[in-house]
PDB file of N, CA and C in Angstrom:
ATOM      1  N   UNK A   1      21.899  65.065  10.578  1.00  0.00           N
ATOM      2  CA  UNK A   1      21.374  63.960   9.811  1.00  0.00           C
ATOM      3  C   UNK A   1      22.495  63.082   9.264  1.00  0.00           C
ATOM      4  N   UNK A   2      23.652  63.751   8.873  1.00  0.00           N
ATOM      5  CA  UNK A   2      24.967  62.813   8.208  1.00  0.00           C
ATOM      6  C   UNK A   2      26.026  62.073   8.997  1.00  0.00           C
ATOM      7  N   UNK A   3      25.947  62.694  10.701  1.00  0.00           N
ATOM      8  CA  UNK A   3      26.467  61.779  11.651  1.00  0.00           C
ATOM      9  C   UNK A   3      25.854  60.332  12.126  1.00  0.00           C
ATOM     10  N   UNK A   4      24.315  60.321  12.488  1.00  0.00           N
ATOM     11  CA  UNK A   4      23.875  59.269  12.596  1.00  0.00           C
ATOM     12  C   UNK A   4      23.721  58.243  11.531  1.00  0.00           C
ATOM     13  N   UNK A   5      24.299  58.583   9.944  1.00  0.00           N
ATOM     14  CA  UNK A   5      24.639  57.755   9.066  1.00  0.00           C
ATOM     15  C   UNK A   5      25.701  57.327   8.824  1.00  0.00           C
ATOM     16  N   UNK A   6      26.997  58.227   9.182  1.00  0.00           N
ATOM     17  CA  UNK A   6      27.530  57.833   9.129  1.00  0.00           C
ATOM     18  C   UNK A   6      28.135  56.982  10.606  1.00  0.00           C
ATOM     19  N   UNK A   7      27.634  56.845  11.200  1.00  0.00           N
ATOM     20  CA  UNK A   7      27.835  56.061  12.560  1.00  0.00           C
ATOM     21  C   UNK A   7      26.874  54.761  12.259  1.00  0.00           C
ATOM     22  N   UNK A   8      26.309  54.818  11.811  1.00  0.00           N
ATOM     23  CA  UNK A   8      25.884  53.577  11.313  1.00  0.00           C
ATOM     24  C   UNK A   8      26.190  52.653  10.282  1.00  0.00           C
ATOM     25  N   UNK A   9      26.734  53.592   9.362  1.00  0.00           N
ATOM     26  CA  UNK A   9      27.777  52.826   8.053  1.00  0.00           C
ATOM     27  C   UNK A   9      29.067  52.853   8.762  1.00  0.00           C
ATOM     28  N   UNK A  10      29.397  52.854   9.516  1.00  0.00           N
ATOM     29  CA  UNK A  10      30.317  52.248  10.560  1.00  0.00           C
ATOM     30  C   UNK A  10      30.503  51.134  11.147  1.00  0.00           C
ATOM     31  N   UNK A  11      29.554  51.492  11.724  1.00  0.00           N
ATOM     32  CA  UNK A  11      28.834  50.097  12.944  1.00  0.00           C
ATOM     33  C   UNK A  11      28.993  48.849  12.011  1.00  0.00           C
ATOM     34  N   UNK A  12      28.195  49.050  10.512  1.00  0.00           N
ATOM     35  CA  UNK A  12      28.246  47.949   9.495  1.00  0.00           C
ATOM     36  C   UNK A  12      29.270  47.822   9.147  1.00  0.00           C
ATOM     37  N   UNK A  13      29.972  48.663   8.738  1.00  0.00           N
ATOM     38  CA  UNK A  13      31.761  48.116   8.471  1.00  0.00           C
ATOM     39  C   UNK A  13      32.342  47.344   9.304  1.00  0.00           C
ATOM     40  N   UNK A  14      32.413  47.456  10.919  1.00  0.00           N
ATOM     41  CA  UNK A  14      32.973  47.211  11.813  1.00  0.00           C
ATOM     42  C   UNK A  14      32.641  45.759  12.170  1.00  0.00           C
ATOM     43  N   UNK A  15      31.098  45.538  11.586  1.00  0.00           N
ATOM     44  CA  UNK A  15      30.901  44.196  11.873  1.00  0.00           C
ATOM     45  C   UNK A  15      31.065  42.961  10.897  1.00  0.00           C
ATOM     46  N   UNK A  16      30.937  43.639   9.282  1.00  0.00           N
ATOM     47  CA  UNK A  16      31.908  43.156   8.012  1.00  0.00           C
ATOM     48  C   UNK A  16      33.136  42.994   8.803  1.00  0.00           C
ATOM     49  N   UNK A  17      33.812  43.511   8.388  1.00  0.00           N
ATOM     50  CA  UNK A  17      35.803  43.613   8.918  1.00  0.00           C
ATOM     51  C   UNK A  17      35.729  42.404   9.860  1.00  0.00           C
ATOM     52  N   UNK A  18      35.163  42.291  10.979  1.00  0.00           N
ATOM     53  CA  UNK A  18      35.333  41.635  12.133  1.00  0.00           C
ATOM     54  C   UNK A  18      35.011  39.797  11.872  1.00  0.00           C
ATOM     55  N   UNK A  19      33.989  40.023  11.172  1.00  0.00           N
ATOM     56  CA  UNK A  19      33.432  39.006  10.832  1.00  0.00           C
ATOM     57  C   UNK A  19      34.472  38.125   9.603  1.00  0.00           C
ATOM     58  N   UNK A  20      34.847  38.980   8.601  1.00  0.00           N
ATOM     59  CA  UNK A  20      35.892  38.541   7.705  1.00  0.00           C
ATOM     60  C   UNK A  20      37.130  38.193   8.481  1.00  0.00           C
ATOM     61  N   UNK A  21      37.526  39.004   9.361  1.00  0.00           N
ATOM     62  CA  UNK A  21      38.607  38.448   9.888  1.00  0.00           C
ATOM     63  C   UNK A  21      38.667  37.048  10.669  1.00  0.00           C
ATOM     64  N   UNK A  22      37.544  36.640  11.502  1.00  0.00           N
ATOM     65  CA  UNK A  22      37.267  35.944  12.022  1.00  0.00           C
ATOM     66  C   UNK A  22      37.392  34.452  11.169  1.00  0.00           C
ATOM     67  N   UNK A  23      36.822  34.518  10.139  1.00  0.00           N
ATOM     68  CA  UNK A  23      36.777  33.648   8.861  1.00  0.00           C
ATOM     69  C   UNK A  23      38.286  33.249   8.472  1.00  0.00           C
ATOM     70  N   UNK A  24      39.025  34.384   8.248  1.00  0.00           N
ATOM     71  CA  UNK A  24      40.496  34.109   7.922  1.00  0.00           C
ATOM     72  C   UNK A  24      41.179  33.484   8.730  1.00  0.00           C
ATOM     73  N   UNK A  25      40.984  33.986   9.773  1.00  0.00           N
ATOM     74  CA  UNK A  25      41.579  33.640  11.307  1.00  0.00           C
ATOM     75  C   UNK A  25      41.368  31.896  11.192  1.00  0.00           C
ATOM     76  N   UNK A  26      39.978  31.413  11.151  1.00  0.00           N
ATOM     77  CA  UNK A  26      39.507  30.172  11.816  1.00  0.00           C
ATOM     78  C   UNK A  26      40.703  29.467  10.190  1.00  0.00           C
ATOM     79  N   UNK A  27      40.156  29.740   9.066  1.00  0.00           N
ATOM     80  CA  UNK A  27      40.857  29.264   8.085  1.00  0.00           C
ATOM     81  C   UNK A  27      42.348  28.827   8.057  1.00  0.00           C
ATOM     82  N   UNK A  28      43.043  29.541   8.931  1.00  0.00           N
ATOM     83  CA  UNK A  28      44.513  29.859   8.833  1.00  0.00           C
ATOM     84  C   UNK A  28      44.769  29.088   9.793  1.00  0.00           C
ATOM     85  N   UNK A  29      44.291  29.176  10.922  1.00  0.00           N
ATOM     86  CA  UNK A  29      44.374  28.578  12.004  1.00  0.00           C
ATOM     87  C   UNK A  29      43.865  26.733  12.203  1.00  0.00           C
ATOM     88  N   UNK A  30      42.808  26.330  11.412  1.00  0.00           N
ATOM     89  CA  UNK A  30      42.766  24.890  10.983  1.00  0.00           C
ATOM     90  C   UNK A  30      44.057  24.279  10.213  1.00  0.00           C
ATOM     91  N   UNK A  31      44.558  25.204   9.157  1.00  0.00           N
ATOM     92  CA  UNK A  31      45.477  24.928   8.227  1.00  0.00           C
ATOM     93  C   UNK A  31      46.447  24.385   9.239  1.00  0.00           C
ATOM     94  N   UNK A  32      47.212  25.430   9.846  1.00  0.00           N
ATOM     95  CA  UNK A  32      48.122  25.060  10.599  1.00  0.00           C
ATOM     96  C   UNK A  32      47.827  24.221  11.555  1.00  0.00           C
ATOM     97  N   UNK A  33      47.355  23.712  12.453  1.00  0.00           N
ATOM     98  CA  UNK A  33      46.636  22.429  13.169  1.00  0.00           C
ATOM     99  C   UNK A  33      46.810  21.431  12.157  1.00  0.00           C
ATOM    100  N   UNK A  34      46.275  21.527  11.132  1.00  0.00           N
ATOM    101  CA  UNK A  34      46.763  20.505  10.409  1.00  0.00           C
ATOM    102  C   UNK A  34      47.783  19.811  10.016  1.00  0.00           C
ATOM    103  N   UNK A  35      48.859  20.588   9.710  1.00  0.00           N
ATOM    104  CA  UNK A  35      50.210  20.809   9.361  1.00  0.00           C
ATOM    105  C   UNK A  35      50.534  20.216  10.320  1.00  0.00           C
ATOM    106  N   UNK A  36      50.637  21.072  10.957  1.00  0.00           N
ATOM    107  CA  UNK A  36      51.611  20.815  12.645  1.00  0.00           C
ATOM    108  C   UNK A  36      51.265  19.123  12.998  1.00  0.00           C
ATOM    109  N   UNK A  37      50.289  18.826  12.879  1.00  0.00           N
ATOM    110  CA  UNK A  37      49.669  17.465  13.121  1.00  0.00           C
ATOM    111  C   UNK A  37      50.326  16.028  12.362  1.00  0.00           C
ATOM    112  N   UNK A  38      50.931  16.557  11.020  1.00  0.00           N
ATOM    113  CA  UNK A  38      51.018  15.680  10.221  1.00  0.00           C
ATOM    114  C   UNK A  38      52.367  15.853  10.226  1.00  0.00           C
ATOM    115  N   UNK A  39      53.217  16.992  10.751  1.00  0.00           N
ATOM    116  CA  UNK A  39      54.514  17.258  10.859  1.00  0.00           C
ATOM    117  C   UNK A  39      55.395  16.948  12.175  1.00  0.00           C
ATOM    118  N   UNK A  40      54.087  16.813  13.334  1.00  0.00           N
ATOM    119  CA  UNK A  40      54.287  16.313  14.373  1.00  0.00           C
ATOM    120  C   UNK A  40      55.661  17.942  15.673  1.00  0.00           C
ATOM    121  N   UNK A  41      54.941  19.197  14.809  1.00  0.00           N
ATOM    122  CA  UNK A  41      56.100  20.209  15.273  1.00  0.00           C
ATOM    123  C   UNK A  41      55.273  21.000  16.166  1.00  0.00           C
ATOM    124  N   UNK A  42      55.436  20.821  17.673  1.00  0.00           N
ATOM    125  CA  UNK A  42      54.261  21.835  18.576  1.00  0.00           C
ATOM    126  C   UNK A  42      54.967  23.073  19.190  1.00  0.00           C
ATOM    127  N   UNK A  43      54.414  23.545  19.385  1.00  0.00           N
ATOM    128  CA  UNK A  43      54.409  25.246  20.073  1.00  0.00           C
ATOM    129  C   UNK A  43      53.877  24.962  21.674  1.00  0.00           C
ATOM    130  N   UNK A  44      54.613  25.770  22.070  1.00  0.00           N
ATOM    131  CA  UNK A  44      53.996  26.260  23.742  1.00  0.00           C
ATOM    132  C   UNK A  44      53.208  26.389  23.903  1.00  0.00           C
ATOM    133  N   UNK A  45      52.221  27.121  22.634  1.00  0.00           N
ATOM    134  CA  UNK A  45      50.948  27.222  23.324  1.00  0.00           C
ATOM    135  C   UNK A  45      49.681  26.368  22.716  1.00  0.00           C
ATOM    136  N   UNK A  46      50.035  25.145  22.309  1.00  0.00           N
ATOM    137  CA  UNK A  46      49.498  24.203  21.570  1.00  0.00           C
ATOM    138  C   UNK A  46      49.088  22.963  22.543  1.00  0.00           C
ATOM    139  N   UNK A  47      47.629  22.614  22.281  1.00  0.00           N
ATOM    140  CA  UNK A  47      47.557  21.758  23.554  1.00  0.00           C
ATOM    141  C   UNK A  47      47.141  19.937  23.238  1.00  0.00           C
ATOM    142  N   UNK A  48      47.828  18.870  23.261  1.00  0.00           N
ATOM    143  CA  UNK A  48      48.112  17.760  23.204  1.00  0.00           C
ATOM    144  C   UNK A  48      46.765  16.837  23.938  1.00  0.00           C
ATOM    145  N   UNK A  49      45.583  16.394  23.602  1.00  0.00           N
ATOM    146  CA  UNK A  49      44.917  15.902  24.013  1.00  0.00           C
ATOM    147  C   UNK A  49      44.841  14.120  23.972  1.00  0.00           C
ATOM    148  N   UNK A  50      44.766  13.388  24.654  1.00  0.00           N
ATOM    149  CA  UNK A  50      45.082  11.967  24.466  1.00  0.00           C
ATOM    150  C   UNK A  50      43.786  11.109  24.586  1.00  0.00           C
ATOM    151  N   UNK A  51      43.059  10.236  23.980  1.00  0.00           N
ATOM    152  CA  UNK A  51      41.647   9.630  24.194  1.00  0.00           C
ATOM    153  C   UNK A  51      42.019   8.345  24.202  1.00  0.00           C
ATOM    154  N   UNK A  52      41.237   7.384  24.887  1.00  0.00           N
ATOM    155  CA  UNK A  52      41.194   6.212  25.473  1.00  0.00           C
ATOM    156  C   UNK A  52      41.169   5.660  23.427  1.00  0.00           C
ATOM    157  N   UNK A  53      41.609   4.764  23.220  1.00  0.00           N
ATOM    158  CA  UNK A  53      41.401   3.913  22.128  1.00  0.00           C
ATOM    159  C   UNK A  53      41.132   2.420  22.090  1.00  0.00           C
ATOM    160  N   UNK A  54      39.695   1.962  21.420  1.00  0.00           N
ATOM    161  CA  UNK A  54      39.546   0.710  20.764  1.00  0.00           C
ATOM    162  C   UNK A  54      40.900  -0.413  21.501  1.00  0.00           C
ATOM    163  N   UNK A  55      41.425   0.121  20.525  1.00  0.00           N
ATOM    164  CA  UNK A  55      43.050  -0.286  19.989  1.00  0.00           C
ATOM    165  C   UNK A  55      44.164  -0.588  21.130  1.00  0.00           C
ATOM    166  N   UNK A  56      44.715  -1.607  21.648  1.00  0.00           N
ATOM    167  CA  UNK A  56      45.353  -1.440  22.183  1.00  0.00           C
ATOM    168  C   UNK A  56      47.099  -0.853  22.395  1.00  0.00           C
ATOM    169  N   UNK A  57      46.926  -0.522  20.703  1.00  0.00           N
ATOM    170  CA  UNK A  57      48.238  -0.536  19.825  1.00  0.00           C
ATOM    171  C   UNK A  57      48.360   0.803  19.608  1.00  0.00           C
ATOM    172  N   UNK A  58      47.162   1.225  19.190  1.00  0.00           N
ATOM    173  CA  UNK A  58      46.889   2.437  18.937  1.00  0.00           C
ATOM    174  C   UNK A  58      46.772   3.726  19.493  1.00  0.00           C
ATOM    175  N   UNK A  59      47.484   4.746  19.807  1.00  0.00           N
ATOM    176  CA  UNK A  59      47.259   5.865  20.582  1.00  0.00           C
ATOM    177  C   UNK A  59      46.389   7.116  19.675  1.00  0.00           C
ATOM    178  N   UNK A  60      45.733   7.380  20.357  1.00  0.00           N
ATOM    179  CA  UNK A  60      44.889   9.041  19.461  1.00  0.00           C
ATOM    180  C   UNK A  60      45.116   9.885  19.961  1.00  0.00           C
ATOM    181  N   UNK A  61      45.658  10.952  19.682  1.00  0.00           N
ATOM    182  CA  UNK A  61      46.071  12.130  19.865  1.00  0.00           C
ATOM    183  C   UNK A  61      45.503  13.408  19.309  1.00  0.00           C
ATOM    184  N   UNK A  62      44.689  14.355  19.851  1.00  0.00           N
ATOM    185  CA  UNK A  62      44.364  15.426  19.435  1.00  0.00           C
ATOM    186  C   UNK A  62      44.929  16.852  19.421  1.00  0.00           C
ATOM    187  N   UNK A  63      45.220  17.544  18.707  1.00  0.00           N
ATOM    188  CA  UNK A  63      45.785  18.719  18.728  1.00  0.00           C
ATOM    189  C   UNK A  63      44.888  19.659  18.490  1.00  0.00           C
ATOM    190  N   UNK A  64      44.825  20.705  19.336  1.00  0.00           N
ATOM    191  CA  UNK A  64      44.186  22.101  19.362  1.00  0.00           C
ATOM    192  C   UNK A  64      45.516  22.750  19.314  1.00  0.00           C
ATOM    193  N   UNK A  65      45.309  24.308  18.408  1.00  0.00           N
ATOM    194  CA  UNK A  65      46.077  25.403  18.279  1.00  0.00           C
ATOM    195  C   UNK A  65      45.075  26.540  18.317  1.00  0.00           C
ATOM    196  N   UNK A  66      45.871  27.556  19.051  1.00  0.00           N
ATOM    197  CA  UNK A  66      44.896  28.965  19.336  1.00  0.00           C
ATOM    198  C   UNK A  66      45.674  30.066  18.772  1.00  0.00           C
ATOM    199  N   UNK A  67      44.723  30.941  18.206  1.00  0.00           N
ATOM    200  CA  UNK A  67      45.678  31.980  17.822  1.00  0.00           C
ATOM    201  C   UNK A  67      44.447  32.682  18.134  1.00  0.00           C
ATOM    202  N   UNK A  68      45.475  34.304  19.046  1.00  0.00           N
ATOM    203  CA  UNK A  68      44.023  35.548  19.189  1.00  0.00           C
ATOM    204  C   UNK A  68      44.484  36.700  18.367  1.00  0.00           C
ATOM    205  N   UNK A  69      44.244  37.385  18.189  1.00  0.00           N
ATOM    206  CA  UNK A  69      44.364  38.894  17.783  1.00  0.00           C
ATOM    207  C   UNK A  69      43.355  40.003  18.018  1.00  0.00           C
ATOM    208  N   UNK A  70      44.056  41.584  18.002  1.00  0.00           N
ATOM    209  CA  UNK A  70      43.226  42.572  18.288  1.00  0.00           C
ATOM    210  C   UNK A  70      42.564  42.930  16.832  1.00  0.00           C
ATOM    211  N   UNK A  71      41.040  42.806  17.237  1.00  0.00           N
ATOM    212  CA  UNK A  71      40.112  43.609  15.701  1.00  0.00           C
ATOM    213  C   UNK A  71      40.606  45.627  15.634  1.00  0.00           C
ATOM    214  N   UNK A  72      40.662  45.596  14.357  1.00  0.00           N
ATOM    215  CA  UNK A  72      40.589  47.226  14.322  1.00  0.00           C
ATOM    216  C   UNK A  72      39.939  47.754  14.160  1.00  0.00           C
ATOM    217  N   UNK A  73      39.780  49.261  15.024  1.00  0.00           N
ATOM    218  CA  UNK A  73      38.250  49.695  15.522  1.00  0.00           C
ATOM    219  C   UNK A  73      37.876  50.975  14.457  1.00  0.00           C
ATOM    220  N   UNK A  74      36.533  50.978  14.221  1.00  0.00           N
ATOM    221  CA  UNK A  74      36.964  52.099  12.878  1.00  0.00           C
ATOM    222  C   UNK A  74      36.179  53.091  13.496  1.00  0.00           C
ATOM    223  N   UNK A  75      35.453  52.613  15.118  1.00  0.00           N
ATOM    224  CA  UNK A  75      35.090  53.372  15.617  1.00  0.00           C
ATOM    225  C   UNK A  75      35.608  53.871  16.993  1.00  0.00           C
ATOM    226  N   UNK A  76      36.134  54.742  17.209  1.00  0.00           N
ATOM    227  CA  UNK A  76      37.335  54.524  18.238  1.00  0.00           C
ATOM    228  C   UNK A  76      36.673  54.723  19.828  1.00  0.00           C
ATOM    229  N   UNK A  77      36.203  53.416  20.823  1.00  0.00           N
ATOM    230  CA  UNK A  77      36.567  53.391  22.026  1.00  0.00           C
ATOM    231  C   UNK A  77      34.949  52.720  21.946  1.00  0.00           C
ATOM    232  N   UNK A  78      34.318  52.709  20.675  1.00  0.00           N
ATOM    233  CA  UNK A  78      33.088  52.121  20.526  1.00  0.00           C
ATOM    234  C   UNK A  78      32.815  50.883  21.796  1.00  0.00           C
ATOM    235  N   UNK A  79      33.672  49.965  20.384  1.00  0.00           N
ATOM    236  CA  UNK A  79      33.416  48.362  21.134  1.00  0.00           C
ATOM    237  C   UNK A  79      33.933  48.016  22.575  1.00  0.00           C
ATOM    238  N   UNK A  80      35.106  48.749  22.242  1.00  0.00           N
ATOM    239  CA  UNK A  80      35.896  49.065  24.362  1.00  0.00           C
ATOM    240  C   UNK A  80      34.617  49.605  25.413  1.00  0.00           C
ATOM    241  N   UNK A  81      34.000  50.380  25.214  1.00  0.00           N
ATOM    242  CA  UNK A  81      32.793  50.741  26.094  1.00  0.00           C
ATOM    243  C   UNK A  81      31.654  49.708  26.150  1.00  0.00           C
ATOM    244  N   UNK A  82      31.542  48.926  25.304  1.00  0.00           N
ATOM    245  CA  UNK A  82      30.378  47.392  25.520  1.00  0.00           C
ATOM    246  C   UNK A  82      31.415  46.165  26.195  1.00  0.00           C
ATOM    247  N   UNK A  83      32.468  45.809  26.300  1.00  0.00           N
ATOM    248  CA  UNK A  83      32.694  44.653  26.076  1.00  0.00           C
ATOM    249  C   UNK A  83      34.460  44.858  26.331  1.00  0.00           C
ATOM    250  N   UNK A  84      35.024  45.865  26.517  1.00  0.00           N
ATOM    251  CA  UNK A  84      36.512  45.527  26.961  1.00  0.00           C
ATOM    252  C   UNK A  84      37.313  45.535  25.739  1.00  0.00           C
ATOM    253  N   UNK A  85      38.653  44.836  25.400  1.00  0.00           N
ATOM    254  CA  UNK A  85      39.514  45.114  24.733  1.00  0.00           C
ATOM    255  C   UNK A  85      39.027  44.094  23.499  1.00  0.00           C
ATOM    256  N   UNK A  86      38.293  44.472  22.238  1.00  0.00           N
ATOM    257  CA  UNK A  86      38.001  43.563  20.984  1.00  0.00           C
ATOM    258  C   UNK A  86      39.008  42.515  20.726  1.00  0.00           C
ATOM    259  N   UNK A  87      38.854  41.092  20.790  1.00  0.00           N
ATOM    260  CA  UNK A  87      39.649  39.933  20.339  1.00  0.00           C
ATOM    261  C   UNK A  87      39.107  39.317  19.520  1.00  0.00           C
ATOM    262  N   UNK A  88      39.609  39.098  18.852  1.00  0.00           N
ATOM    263  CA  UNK A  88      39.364  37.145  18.132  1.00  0.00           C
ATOM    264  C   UNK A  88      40.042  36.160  18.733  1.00  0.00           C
ATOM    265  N   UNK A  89      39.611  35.238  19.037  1.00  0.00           N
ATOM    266  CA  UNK A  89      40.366  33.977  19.176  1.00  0.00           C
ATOM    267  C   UNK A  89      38.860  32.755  19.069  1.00  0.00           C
ATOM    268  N   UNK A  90      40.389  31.975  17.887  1.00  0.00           N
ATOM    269  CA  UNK A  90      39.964  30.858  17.420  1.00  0.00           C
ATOM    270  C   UNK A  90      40.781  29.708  17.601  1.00  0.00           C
ATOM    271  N   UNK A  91      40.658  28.322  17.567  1.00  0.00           N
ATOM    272  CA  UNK A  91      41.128  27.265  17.401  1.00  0.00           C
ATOM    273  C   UNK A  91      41.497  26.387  16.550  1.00  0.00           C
ATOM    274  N   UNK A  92      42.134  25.963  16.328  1.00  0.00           N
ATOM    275  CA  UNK A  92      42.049  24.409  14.973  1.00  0.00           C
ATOM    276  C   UNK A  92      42.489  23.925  16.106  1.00  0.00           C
ATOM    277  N   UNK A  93      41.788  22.368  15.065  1.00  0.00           N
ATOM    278  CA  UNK A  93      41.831  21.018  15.905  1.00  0.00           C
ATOM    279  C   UNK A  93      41.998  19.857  14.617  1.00  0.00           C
ATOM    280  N   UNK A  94      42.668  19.324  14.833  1.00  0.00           N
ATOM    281  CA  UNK A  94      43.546  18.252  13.914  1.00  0.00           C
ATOM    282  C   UNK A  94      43.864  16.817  15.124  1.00  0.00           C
ATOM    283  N   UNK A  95      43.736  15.760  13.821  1.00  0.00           N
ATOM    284  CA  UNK A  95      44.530  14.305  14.661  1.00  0.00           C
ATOM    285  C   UNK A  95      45.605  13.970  14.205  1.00  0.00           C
ATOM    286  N   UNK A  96      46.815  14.205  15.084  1.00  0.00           N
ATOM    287  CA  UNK A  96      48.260  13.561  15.015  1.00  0.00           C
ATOM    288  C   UNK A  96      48.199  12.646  14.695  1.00  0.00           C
ATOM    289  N   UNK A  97      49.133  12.628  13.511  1.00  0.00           N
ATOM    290  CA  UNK A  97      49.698  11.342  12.798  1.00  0.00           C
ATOM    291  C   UNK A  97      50.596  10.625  13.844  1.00  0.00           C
ATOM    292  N   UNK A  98      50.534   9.364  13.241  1.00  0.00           N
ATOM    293  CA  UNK A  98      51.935   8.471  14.193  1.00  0.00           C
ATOM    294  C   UNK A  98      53.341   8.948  13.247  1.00  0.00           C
ATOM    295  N   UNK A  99      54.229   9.433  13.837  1.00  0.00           N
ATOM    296  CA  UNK A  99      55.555   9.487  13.026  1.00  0.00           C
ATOM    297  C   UNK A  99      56.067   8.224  12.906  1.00  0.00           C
ATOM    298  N   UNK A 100      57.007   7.842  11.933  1.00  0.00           N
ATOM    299  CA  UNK A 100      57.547   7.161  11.375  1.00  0.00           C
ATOM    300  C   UNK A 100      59.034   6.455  12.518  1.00  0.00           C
TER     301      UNK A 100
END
């Protein structure tokens, strides 16, 4: 009776944790998109998008940044048996400033 509870107050932890992280992740990850945007400082794995503009003066520039990471499993080989190796990955997306 105390295994199938506690495998289930698991399951709920696992999807708290995951879910919080996910939140931090997207949070942290806009921040910096932002930054980077207004600082004009890119990474390798940062991707430079360019859109037609109004403006003939004007260039628009979009920046996406990705960051992934591994979730930690509190159930061990659980989520690996549905679905493969647990990730997050999220994006920010920010518009480049014109530098000076």
């Amino acid at each position: 009776m105390i295994i199938p509870l506690l495998v289930l107050f698991l399951i709920g932890a696992q999807l708290i944790v995951t879910t919080n992280m996910r939140s931090l992740d997207m949070a942290i990850t806009q921040s910096h998109a932002s930054q980077q945007a207004i600082t004009g400082v890119l990474y390798a794995t940062d991707e430079v998008i360019d859109l037609n503009s109004p403006d003939a003066f004007e260039r628009i520039r979009i920046l996406v940044t990705h960051k992934s990471r591994a979730i930690p499993q509190l159930l061990p080989n659980f989520i690996s048996l549905m679905s493969g190796i647990p990730r997050i990955d999220v994006s920010g997306i920010a518009v480049m400033e014109k530098l000076p």
